[in-house]
Each structure stands twice: as C-alpha cells, then as structure tokens.
Protein backbone atom coordinates (compact mmCIF):
# COMPACT_ATOMS: atom_id res chain seq x y z
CA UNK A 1 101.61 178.40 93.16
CA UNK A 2 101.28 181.88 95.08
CA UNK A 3 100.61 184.85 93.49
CA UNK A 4 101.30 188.47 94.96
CA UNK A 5 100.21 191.75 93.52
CA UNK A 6 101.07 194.56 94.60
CA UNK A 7 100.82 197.42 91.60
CA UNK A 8 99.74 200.83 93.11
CA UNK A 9 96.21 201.21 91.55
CA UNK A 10 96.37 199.28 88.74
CA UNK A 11 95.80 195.27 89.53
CA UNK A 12 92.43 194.78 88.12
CA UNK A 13 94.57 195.40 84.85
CA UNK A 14 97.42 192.85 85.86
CA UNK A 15 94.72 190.54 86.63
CA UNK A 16 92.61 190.74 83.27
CA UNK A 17 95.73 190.27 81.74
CA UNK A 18 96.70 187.01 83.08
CA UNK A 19 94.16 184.35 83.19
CA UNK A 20 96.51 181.43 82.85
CA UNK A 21 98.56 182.63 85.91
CA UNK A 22 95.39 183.09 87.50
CA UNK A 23 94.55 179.52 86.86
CA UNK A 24 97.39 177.95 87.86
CA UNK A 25 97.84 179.84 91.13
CA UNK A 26 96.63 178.01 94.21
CA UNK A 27 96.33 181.06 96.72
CA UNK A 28 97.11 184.73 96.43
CA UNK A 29 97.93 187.89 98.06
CA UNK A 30 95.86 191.17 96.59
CA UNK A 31 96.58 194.52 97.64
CA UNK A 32 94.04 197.09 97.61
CA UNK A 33 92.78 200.24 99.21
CA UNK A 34 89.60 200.96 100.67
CA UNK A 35 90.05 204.68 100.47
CA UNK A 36 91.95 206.88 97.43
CA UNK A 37 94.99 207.12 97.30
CA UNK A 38 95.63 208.17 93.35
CA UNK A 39 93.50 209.24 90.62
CA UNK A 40 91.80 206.26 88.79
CA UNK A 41 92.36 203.62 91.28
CA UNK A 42 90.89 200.61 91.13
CA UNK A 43 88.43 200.03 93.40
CA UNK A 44 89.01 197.40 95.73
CA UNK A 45 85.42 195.65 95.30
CA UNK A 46 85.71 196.03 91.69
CA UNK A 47 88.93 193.01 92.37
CA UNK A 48 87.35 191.17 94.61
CA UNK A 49 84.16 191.05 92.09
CA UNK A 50 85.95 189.97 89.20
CA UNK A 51 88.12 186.99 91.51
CA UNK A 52 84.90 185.85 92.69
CA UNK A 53 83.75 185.77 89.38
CA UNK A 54 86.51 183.45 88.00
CA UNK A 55 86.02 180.78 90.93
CA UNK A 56 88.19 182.64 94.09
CA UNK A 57 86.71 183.52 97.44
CA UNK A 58 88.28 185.91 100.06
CA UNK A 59 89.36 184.07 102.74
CA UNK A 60 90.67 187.34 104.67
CA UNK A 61 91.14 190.97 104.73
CA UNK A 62 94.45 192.34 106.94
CA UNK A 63 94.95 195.89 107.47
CA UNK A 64 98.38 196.61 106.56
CA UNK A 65 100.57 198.30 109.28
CA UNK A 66 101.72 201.70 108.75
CA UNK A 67 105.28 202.33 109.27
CA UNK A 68 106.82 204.47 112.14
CA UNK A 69 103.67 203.68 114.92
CA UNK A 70 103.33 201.90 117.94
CA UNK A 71 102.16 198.77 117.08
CA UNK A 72 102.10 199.57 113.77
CA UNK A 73 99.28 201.03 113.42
C-alpha cells in the first residue's frame, strides 16, 4: 500500500496517530519543509527520526517545483 501525506505542518501528528496504516503501508510519500513556513511546524528531521525509528529508511529527498518558473524552479 502507498501512503501520501501531505498536511501543512502537522504530519508528525497524522503519523503518531496511525501506526497500523503505518504498518501496512509498503512505501510512502512525506512532505516536509526544510525552512518555516508556519508557526509550530514540524520539523522535517523530527519525521524522518521517528520513521526511522519504526523500521523506514529514506530512500530520497526531491525538491518540489515551485509553480510559475522556468523549469520549475
């Protein structure tokens, strides 16, 4: 099963909050940011910490494109 979450700021919550989805999941797809964007973010280590934790490893970090430049970026 994939699993994608994408919750402004708040996914280390999501993720406490489901272990059994977490378990059953095969592969997922995490956003975070590396810099703050709204007060009381989670931090992106902080998710990657407690994934390692429970067994995951990060395979890969992508920089997302932002919208309306050349190349995206």
């Amino acid at each position: 099963m994939h699993l994608t979450v994408d919750t402004p700021g708040t996914g280390l919550a999501l993720l406490r909050g489901a272990p059994k989805l977490l378990q059953r999941a095969t592969h997922a797809i995490i956003e975070v940011s590396f810099v703050g964007l709204y007060e009381g973010q989670d931090d992106a280590a902080d998710i990657t910490t407690f994934l390692v934790d429970l067994g995951w490893r990060l395979r890969a970090v992508y920089e997302r494109p932002k919208e309306g430049r050349p190349g995206g970026y």
